[in-house]
Protein backbone atom coordinates (compact mmCIF):
# COMPACT_ATOMS: atom_id res chain seq x y z
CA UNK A 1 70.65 97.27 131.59
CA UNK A 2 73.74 95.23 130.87
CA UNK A 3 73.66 92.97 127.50
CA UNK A 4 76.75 91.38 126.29
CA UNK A 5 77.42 90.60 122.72
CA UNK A 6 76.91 86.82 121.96
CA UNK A 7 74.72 86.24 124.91
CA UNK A 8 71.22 84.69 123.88
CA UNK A 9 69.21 81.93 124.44
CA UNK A 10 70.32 78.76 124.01
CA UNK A 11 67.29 76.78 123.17
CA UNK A 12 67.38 79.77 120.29
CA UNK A 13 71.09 78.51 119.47
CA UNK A 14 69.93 74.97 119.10
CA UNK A 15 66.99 75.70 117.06
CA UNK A 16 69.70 77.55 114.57
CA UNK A 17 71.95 74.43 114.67
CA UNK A 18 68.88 71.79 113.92
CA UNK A 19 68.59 73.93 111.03
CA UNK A 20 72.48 73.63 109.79
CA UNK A 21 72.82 77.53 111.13
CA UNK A 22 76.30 77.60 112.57
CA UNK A 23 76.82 79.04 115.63
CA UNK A 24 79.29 82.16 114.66
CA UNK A 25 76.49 83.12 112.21
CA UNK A 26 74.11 82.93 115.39
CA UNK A 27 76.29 84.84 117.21
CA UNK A 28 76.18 87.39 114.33
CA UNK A 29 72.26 87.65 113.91
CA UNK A 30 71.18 87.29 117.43
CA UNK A 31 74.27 89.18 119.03
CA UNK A 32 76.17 92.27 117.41
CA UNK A 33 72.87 93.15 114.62
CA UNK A 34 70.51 93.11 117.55
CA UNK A 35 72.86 95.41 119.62
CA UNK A 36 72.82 97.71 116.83
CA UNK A 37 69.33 97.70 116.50
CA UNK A 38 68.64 98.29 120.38
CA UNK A 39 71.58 101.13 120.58
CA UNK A 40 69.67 102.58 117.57
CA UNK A 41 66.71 102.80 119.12
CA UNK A 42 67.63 103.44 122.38
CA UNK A 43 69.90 106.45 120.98
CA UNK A 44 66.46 107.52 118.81
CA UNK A 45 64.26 107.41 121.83
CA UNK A 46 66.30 109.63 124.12
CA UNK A 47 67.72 107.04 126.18
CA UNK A 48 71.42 108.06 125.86
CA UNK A 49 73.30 106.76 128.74
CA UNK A 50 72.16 103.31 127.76
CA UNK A 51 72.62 103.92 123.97
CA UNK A 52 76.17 104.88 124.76
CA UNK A 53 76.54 101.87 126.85
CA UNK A 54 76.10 99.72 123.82
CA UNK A 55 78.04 101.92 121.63
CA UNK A 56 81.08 101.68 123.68
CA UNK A 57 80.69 97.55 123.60
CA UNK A 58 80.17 97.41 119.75
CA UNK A 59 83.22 100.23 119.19
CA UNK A 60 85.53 97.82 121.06
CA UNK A 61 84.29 94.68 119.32
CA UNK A 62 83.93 96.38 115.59
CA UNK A 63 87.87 97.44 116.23
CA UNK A 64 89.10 94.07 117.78
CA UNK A 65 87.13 91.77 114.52
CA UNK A 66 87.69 94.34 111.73
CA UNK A 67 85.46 92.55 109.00
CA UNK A 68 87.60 90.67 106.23
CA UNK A 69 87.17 92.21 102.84
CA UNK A 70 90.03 90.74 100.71
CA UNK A 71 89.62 88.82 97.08
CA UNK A 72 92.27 86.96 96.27
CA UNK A 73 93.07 86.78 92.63
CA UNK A 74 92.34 83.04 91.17
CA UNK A 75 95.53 81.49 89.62
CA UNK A 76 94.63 81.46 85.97
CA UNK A 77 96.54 81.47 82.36
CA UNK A 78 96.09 84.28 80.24
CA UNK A 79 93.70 86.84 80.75
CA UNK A 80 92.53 87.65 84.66
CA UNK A 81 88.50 86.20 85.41
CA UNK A 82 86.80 88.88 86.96
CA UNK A 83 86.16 88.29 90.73
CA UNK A 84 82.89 89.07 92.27
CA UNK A 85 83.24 91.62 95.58
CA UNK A 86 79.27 91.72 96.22
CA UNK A 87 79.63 90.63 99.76
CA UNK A 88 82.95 92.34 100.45
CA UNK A 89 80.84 94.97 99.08
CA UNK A 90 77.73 94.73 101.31
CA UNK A 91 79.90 94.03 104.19
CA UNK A 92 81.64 97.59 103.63
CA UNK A 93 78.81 99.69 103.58
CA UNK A 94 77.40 98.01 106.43
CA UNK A 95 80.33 98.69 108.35
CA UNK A 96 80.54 102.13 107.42
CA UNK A 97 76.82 102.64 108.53
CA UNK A 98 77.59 101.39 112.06
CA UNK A 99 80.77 103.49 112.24
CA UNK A 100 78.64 106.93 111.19
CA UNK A 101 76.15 106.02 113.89
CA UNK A 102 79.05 104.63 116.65
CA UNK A 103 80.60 108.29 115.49
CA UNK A 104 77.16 110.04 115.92
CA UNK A 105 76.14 108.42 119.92
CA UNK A 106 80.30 108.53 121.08
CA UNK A 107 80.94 111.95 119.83
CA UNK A 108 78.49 113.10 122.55
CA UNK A 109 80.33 112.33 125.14
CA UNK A 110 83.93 113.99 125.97
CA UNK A 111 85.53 111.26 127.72
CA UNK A 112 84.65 109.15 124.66
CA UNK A 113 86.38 111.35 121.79
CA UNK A 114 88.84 109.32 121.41
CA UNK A 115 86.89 105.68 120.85
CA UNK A 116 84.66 107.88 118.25
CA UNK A 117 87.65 108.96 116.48
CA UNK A 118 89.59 105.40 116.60
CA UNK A 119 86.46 104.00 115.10
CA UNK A 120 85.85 106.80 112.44
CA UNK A 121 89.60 106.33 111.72
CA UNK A 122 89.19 102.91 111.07
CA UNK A 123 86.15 103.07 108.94
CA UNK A 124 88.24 104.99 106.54
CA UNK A 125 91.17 102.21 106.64
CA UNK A 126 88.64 99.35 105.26
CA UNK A 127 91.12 97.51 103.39
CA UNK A 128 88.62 96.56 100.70
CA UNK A 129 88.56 95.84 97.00
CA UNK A 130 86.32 98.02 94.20
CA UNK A 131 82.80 97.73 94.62
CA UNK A 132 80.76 95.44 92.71
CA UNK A 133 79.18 98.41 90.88
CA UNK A 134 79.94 101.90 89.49
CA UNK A 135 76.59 103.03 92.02
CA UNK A 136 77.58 100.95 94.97
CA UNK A 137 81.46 102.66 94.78
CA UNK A 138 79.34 106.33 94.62
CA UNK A 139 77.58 104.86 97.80
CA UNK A 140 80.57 104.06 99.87
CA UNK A 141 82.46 107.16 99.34
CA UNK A 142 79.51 109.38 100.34
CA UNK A 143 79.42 106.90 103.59
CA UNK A 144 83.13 107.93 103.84
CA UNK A 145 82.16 111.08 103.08
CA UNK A 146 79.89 111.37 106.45
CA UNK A 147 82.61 109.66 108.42
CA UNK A 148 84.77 112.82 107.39
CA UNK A 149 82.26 115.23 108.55
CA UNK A 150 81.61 113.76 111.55
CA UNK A 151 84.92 113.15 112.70
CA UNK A 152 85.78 116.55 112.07
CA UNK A 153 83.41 117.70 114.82
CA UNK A 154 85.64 115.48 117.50
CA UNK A 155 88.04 118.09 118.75
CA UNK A 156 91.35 116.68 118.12
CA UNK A 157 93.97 116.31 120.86
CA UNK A 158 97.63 115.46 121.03
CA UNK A 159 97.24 111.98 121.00
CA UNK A 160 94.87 112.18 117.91
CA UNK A 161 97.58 114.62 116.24
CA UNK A 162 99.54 112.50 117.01
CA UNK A 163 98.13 109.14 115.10
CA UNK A 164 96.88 111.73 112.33
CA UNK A 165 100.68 112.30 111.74
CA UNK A 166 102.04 108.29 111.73
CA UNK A 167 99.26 107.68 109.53
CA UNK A 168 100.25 110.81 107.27
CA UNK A 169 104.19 109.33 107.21
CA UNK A 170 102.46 105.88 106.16
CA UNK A 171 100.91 107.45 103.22
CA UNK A 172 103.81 108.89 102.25
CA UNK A 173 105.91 106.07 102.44
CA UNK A 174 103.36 103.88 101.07
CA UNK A 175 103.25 101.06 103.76
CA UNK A 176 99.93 101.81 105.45
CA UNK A 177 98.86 98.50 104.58
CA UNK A 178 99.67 95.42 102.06
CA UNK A 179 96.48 95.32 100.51
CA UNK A 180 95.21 98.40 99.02
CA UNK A 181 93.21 97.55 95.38
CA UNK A 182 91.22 100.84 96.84
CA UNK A 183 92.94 104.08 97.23
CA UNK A 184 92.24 105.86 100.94
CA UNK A 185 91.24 109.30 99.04
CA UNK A 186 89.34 110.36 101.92
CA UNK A 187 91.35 109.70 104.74
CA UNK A 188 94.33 111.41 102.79
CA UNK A 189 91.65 114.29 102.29
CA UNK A 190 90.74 114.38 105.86
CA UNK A 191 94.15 114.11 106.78
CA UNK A 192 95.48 116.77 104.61
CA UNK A 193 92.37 119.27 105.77
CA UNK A 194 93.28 118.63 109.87
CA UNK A 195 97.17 118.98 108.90
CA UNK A 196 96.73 122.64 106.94
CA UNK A 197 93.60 123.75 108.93
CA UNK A 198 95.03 127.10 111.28
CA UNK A 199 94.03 127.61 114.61
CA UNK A 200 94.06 124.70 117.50
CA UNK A 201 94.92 122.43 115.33
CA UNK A 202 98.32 124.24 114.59
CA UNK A 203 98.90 124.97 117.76
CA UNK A 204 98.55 120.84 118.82
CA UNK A 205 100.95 120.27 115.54
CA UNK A 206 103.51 122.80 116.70
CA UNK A 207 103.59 120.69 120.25
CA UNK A 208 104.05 117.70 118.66
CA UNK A 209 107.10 119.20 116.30
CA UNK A 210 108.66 120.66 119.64
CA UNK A 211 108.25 117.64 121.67
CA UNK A 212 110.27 115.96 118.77
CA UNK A 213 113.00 118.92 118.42
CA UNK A 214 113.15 118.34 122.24
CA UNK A 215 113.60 114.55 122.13
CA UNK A 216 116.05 114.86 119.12
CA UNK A 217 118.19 116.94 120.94
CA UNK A 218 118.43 114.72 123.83
């Protein structure tokens, strides 16, 4: 069982380009949607070494093409025309979907915690603009919403204590990113909960504080 995103037929790719289909949306529709579909249904049908095959491919390749979600203002005098975000919209709940379900098959497996929480992490750092509508903005923060809860089932090590912190500092200092139209509210509430939350997560904060008094005093 070994599939590789992009790979197809190519008498399917031609067909798709006699038609004035590009090829990078054929690459898109035969090649990362039908990977989700088959981890989905793999993962469904209790085939989970396989599903978590394919979940490890499409983690990698969701976090090395993040999906491009900025509107840029038009240059216009006097008052501001209203931009549409519908497919920056649709293209963020999408992405949240496959993160909750990359989250979901990942999770299960412990040498794999930290590609689940990577992607989770980065689900909640969409750079995005508003949704298009007041329901469709309800919709993607209960998606976020899920990401929180499943991420907090990932048992958090030093490394992920560790990135939890920097990203903390960031929203303090207010450079996590240059484009922000959205406020992160749930990965500051996730990050606040991990950061005040007593017990092993405490005890993985403390390290990190001593490693630093350690390195400081060097």
């Amino acid at each position: 069982f070994n599939i590789k995103i992009g790979s197809g037929d190519w008498d399917s790719r031609n067909e798709f380009e006699s038609v004035g289909c590009p090829v990078n949306l054929w690459l898109k529709l035969g090649g990362v949607q039908v990977l989700f579909a088959c981890a989905e249904a793999l993962h469904a049908h209790g085939y989970s070494n396989e599903a978590c095959r394919l979940a490890v491919e499409l983690a990698t390749d969701l976090l090395a093409n993040p999906p491009d979600l900025k509107v840029e203002q038009p240059q216009t005098k006097g008052k501001k025309s209203k931009v549409s975000t519908s497919r920056q919209t649709q293209v963020a709940t999408n992405t949240l979907s496959k993160a909750a379900f990359l989250l979901t098959v990942l999770s299960e497996r412990t040498e794999l915690h930290n590609l689940a929480f990577s992607t989770g992490m980065f689900s909640l750092e969409l750079q995005r603009p508003p949704a298009s509508t007041k329901a469709l903005e309800v919709k993607l923060a209960y998606q976020e919403s899920e990401v929180v809860a499943l991420l907090k089932k990932i048992p958090l090590g030093v490394v992920e204590m560790s990135a939890i912190r920097g990203r903390a500092e960031q929203l303090r200092d207010g450079n996590l990113c240059d484009y922000r139209p959205v406020l992160p509210l749930m990965l500051a509430s996730f990050i606040f909960d991990v950061l005040c939350t007593p017990g092993e997560f405490c005890l993985v904060v403390f390290a990190l504080l001593q490693g630093n008094r350690l390195t400081s005093s060097i």
